[in-house]
PDB file of N, CA and C in Angstrom:
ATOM      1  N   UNK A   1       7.277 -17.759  -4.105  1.00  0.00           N
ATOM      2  CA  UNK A   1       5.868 -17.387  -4.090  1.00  0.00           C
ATOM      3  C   UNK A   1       5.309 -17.567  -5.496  1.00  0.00           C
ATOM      4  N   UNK A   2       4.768 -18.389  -5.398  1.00  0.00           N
ATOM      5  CA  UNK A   2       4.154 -19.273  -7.215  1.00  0.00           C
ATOM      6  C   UNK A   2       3.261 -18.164  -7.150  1.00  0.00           C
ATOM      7  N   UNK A   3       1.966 -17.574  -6.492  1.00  0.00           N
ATOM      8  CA  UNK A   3       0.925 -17.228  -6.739  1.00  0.00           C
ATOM      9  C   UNK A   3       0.938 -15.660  -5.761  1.00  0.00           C
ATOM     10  N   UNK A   4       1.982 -14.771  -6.677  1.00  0.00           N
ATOM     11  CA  UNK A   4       2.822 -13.734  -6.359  1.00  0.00           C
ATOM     12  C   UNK A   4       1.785 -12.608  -7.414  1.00  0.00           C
ATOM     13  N   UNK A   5       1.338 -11.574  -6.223  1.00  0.00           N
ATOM     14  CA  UNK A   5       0.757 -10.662  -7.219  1.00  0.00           C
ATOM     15  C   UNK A   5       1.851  -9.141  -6.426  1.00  0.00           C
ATOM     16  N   UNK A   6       1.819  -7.976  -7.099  1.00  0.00           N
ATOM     17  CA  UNK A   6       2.426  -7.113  -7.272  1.00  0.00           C
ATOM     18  C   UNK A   6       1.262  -5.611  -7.516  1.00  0.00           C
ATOM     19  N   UNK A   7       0.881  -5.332  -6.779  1.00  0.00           N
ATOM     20  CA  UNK A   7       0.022  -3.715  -7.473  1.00  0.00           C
ATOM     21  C   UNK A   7       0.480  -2.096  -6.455  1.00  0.00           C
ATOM     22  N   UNK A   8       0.616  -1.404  -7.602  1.00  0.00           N
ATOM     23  CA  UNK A   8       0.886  -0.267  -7.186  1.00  0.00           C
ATOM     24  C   UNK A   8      -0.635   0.625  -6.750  1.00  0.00           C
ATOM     25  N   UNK A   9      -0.361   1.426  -5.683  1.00  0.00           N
ATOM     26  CA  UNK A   9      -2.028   1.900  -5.360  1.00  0.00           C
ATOM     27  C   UNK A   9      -1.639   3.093  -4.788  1.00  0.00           C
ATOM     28  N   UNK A  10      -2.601   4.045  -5.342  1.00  0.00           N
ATOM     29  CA  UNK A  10      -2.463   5.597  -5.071  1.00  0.00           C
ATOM     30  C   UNK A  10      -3.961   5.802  -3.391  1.00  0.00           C
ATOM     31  N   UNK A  11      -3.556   6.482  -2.887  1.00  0.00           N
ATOM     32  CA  UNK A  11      -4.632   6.984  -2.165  1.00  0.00           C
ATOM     33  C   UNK A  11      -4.376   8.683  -2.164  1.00  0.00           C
ATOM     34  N   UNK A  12      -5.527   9.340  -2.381  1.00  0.00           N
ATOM     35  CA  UNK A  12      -5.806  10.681  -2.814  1.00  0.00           C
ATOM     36  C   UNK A  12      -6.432  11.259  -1.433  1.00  0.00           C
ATOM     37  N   UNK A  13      -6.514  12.462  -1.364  1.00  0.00           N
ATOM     38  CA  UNK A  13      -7.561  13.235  -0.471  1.00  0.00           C
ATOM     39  C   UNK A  13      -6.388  13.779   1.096  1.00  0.00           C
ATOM     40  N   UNK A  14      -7.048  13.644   2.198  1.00  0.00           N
ATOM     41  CA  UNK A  14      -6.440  14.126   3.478  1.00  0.00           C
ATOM     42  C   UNK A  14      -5.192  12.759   3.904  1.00  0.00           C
ATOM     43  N   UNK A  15      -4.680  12.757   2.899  1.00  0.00           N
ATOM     44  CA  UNK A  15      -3.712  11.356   3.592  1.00  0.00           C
ATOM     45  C   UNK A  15      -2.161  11.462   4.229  1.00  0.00           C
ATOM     46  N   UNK A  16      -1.890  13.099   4.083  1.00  0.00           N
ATOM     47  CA  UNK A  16      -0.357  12.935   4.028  1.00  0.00           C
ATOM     48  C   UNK A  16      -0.866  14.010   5.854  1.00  0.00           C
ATOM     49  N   UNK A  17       0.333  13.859   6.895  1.00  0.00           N
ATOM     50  CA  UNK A  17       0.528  14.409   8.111  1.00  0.00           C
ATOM     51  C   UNK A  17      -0.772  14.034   8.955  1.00  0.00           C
ATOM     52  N   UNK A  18      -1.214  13.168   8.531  1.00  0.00           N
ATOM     53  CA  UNK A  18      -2.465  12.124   9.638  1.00  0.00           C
ATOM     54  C   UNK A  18      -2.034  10.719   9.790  1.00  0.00           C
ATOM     55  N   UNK A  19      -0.624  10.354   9.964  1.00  0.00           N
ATOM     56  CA  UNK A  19      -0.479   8.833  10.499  1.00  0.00           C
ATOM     57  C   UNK A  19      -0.645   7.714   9.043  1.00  0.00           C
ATOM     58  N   UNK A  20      -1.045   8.336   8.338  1.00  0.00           N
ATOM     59  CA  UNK A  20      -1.235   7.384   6.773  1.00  0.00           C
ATOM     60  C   UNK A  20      -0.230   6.544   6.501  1.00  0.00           C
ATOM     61  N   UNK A  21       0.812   6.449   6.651  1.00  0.00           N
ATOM     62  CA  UNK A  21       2.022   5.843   6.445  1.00  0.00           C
ATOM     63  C   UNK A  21       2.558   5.030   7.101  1.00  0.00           C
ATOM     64  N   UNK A  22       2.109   5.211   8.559  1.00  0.00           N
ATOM     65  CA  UNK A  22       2.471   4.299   9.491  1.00  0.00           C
ATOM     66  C   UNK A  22       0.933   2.987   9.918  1.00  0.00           C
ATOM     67  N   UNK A  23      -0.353   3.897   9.587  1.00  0.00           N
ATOM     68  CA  UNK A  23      -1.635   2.697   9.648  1.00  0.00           C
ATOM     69  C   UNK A  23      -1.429   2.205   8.309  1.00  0.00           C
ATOM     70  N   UNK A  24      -1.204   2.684   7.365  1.00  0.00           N
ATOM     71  CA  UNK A  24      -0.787   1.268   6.275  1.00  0.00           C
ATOM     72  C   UNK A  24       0.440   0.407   6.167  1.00  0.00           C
ATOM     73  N   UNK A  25       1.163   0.548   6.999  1.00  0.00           N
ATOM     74  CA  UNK A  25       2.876  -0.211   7.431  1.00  0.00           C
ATOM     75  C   UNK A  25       2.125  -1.208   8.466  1.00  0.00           C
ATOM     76  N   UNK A  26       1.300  -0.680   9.617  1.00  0.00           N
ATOM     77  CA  UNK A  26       0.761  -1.787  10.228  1.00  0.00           C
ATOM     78  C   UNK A  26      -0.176  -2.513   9.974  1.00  0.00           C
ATOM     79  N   UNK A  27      -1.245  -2.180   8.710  1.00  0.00           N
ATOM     80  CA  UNK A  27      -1.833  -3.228   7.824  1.00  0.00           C
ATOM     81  C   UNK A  27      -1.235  -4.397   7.323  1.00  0.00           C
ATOM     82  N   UNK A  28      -0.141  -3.814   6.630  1.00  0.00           N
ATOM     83  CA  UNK A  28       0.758  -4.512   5.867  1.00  0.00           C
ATOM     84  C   UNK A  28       1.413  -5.497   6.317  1.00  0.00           C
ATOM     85  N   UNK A  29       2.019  -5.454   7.702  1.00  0.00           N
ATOM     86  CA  UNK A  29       2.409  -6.152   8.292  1.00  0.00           C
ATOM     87  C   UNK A  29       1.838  -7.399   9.133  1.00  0.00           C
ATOM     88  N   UNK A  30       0.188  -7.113   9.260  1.00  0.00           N
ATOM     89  CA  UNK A  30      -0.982  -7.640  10.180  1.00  0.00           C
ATOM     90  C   UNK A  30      -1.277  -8.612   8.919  1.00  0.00           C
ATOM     91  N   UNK A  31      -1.269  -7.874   7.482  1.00  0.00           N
ATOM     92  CA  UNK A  31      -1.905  -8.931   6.642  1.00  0.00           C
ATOM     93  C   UNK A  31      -0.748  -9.942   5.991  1.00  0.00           C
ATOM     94  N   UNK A  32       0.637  -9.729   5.933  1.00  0.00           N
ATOM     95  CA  UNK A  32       1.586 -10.023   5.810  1.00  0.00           C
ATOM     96  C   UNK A  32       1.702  -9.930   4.185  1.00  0.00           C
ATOM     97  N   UNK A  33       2.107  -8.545   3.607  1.00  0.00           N
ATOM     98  CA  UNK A  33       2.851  -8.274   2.756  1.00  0.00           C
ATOM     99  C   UNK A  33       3.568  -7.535   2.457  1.00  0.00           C
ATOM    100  N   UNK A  34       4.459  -7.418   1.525  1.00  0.00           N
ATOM    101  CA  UNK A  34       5.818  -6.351   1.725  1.00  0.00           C
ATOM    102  C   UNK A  34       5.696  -5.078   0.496  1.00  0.00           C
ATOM    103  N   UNK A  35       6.621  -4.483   0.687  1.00  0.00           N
ATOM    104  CA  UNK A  35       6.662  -3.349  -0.372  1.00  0.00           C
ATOM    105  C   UNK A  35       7.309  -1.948   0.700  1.00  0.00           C
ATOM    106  N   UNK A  36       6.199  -1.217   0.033  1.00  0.00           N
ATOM    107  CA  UNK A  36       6.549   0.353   0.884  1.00  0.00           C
ATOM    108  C   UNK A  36       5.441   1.320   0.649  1.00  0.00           C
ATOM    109  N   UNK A  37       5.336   2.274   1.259  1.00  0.00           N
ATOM    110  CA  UNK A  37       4.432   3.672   1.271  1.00  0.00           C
ATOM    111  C   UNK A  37       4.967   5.102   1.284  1.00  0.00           C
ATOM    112  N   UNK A  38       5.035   5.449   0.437  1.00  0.00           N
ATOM    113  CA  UNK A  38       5.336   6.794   0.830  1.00  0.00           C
ATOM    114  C   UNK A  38       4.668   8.177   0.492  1.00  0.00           C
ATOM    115  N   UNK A  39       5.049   9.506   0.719  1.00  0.00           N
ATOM    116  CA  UNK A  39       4.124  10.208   0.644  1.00  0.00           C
ATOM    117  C   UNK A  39       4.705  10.882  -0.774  1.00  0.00           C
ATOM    118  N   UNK A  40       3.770  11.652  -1.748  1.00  0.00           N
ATOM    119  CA  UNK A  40       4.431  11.970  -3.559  1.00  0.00           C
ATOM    120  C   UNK A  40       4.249  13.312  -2.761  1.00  0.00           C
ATOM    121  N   UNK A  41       4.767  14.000  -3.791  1.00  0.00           N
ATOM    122  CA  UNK A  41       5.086  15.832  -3.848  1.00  0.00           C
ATOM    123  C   UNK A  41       3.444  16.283  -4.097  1.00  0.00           C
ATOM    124  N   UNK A  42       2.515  15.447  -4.607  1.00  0.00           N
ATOM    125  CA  UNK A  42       1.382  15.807  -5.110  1.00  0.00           C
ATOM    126  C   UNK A  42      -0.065  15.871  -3.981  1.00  0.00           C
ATOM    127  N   UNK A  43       0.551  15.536  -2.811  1.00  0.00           N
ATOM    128  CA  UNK A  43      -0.164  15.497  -1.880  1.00  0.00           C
ATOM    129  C   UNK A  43      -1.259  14.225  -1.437  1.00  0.00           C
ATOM    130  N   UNK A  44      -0.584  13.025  -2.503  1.00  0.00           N
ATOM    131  CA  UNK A  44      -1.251  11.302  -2.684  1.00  0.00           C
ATOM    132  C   UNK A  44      -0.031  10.727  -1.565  1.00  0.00           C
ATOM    133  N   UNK A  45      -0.971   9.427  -1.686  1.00  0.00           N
ATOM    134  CA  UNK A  45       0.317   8.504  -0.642  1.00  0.00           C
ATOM    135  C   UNK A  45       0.205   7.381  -1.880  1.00  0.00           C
ATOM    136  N   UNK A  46       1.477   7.155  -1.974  1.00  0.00           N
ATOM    137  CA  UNK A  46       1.857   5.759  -3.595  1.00  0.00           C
ATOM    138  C   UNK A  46       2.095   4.506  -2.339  1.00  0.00           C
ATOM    139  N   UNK A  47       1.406   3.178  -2.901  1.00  0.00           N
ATOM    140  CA  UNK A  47       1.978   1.652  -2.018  1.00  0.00           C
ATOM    141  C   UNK A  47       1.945   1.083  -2.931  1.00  0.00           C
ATOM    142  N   UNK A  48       3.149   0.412  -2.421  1.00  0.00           N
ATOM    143  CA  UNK A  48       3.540  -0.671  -3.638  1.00  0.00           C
ATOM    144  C   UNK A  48       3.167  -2.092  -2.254  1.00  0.00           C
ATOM    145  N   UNK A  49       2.486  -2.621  -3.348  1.00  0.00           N
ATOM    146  CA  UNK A  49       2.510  -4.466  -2.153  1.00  0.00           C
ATOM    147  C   UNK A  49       2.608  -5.263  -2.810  1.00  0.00           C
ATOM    148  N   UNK A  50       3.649  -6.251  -2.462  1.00  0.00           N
ATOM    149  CA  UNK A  50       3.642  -7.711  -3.026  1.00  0.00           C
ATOM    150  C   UNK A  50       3.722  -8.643  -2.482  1.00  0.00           C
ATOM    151  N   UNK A  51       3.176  -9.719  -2.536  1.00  0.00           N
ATOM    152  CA  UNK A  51       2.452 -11.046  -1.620  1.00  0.00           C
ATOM    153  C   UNK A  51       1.880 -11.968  -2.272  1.00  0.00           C
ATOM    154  N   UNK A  52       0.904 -13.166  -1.521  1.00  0.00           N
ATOM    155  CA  UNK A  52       0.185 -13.583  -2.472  1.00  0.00           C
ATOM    156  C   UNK A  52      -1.151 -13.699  -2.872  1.00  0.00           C
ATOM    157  N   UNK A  53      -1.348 -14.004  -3.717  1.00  0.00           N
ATOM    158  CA  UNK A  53      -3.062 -12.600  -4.210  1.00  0.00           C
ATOM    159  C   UNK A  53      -3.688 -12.463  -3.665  1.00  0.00           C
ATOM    160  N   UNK A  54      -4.282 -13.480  -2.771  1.00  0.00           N
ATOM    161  CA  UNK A  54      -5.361 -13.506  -1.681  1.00  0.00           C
ATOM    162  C   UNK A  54      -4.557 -12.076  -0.502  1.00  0.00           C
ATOM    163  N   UNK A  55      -3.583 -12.422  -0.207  1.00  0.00           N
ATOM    164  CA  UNK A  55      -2.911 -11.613   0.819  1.00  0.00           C
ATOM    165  C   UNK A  55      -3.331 -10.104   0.345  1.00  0.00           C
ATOM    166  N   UNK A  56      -2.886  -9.766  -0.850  1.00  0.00           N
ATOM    167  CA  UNK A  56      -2.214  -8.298  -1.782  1.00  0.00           C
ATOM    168  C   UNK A  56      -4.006  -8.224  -1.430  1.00  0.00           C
ATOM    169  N   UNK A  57      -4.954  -9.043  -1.865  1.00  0.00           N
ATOM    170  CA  UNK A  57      -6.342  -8.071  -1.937  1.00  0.00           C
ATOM    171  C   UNK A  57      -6.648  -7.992  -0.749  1.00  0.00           C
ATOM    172  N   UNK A  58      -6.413  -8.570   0.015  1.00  0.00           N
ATOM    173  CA  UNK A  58      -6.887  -8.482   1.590  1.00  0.00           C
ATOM    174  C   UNK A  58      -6.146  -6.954   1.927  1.00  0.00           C
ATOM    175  N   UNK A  59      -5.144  -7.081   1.767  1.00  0.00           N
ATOM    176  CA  UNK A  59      -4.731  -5.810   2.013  1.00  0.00           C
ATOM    177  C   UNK A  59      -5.003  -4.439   1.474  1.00  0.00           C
ATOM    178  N   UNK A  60      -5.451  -4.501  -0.105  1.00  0.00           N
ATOM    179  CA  UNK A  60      -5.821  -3.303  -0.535  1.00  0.00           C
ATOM    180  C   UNK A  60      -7.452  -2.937  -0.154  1.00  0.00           C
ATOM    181  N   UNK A  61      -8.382  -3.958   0.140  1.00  0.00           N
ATOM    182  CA  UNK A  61      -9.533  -3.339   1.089  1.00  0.00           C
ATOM    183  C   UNK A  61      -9.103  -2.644   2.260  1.00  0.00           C
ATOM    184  N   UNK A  62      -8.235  -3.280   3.218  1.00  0.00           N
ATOM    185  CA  UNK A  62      -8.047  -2.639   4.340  1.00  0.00           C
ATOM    186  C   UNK A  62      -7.595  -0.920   3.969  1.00  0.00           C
ATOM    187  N   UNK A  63      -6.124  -0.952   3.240  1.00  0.00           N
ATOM    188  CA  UNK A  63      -5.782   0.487   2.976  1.00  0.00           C
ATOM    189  C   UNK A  63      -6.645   0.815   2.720  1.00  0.00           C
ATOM    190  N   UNK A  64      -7.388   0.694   1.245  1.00  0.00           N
ATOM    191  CA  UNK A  64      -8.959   1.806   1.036  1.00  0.00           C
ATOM    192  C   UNK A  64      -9.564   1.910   1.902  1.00  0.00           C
ATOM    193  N   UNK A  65      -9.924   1.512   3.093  1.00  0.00           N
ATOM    194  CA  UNK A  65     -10.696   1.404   4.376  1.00  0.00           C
ATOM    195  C   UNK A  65      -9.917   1.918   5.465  1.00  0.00           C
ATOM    196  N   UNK A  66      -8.716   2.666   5.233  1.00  0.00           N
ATOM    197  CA  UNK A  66      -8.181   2.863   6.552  1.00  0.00           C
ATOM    198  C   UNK A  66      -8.583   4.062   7.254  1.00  0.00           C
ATOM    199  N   UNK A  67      -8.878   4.225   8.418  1.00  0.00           N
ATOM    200  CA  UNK A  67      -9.870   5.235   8.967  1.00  0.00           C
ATOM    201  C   UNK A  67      -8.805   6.651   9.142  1.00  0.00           C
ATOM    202  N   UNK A  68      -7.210   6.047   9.233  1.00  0.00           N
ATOM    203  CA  UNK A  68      -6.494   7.280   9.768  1.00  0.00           C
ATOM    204  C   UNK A  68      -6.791   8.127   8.174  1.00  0.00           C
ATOM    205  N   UNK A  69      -7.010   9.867   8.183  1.00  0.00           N
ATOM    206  CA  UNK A  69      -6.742  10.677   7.052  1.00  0.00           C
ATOM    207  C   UNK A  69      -8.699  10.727   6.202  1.00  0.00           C
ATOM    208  N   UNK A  70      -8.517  11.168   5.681  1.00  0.00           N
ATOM    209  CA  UNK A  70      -9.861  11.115   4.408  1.00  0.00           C
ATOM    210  C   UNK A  70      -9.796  10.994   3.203  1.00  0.00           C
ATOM    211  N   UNK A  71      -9.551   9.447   2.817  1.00  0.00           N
ATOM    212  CA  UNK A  71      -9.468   9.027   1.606  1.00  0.00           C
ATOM    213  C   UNK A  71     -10.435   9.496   0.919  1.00  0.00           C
ATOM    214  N   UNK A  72     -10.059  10.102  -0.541  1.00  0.00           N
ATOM    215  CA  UNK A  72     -11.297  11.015  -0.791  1.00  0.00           C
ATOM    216  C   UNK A  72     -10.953   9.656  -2.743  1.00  0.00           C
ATOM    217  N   UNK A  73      -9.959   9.319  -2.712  1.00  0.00           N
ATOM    218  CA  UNK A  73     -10.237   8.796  -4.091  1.00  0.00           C
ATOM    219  C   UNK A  73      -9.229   7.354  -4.296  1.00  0.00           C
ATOM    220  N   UNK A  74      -9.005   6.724  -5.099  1.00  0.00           N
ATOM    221  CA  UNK A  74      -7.836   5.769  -5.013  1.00  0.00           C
ATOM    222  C   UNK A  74      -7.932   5.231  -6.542  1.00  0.00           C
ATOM    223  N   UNK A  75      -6.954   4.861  -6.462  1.00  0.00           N
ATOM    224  CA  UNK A  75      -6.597   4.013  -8.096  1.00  0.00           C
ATOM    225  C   UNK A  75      -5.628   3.272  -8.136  1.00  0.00           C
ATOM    226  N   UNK A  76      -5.303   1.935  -8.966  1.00  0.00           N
ATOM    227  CA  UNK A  76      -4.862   0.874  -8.488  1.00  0.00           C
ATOM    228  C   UNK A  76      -3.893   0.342 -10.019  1.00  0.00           C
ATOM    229  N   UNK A  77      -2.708  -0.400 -10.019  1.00  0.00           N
ATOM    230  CA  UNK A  77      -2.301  -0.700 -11.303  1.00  0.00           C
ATOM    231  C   UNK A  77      -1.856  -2.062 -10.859  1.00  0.00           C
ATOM    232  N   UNK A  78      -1.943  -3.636 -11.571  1.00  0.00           N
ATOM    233  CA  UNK A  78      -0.889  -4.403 -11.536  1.00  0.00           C
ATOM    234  C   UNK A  78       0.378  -4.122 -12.108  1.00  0.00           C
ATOM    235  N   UNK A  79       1.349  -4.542 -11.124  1.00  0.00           N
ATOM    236  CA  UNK A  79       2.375  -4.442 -11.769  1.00  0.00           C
ATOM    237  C   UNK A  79       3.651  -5.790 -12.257  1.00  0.00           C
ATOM    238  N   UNK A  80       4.076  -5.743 -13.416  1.00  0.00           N
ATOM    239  CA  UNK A  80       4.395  -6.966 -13.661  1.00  0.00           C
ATOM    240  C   UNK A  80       6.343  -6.559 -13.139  1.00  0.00           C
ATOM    241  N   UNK A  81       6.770  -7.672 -12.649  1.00  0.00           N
ATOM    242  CA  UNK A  81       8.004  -6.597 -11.579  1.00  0.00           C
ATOM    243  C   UNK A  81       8.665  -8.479 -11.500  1.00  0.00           C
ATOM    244  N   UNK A  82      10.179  -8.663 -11.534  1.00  0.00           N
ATOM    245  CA  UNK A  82      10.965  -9.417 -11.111  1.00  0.00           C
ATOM    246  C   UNK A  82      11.419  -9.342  -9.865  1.00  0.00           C
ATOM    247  N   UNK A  83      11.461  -8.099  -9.390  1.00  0.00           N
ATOM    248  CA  UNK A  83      11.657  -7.580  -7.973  1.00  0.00           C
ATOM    249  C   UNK A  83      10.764  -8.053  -7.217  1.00  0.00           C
ATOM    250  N   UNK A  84      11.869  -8.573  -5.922  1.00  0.00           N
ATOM    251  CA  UNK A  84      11.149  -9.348  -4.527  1.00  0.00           C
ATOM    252  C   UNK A  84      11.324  -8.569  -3.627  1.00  0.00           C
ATOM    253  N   UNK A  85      10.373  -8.003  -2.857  1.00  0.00           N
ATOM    254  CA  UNK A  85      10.404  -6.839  -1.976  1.00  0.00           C
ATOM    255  C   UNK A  85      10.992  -7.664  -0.392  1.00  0.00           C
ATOM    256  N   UNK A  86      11.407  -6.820   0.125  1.00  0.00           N
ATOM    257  CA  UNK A  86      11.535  -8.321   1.644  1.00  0.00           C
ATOM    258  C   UNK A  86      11.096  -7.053   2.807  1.00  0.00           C
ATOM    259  N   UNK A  87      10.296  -6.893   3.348  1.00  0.00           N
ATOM    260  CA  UNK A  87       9.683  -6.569   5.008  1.00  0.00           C
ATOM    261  C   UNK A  87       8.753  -5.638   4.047  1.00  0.00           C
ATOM    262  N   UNK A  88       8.338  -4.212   4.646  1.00  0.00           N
ATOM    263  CA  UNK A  88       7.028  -3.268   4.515  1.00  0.00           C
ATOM    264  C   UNK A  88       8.030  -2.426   4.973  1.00  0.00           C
ATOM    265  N   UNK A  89       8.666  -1.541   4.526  1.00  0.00           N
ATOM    266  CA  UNK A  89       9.117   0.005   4.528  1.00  0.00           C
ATOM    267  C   UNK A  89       8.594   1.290   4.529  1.00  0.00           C
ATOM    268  N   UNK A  90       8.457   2.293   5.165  1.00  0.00           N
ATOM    269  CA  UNK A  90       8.113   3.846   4.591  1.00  0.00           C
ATOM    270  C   UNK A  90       9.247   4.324   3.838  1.00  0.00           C
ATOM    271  N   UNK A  91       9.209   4.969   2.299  1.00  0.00           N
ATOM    272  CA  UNK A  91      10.330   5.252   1.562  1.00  0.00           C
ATOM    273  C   UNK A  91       9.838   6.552   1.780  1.00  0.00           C
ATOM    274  N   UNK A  92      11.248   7.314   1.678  1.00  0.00           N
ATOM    275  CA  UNK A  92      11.537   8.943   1.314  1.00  0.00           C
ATOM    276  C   UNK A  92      11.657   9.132   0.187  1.00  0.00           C
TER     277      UNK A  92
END
């Protein structure tokens, strides 16, 4: 993947025990990129996606847009990573 982007993305607000984890696993998979989601101790959901750029942004509108939960905030980092993720996981 020559044109391989990588960003870590927080979603804040009503996201954790409303399906959040599993409607962004089936984003992920619909838009075809890999990584994982899981839920932090802090009451955020952390996704990591990597794909290729067009893919990775297609996908981070959708998550910010996902109707399951009440995204109340989000924030976003590139990340520069040698690591090749392979399918879309929920991590513990």
């Amino acid at each position: 993947m020559e044109d391989t982007l990588t960003v870590r993305l927080y979603l804040y607000g009503m996201v954790q025990g409303v399906g959040m984890r599993f409607t962004i696993t089936q984003i992920a998979k619909k838009v075809g990129v890999h990584g994982y989601v899981k839920n932090l101790s802090d009451g955020s959901v952390e996704i990591v996606a990597q794909g290729d750029t067009h893919k990775v942004e297609d996908f981070i509108q959708r998550a910010k847009q996902a109707r399951t939960g009440n995204i109340t905030d989000t924030s976003m980092e590139k990340i520069e990573t040698t690591k090749t993720f392979k399918g879309f996981n929920v991590a513990f």
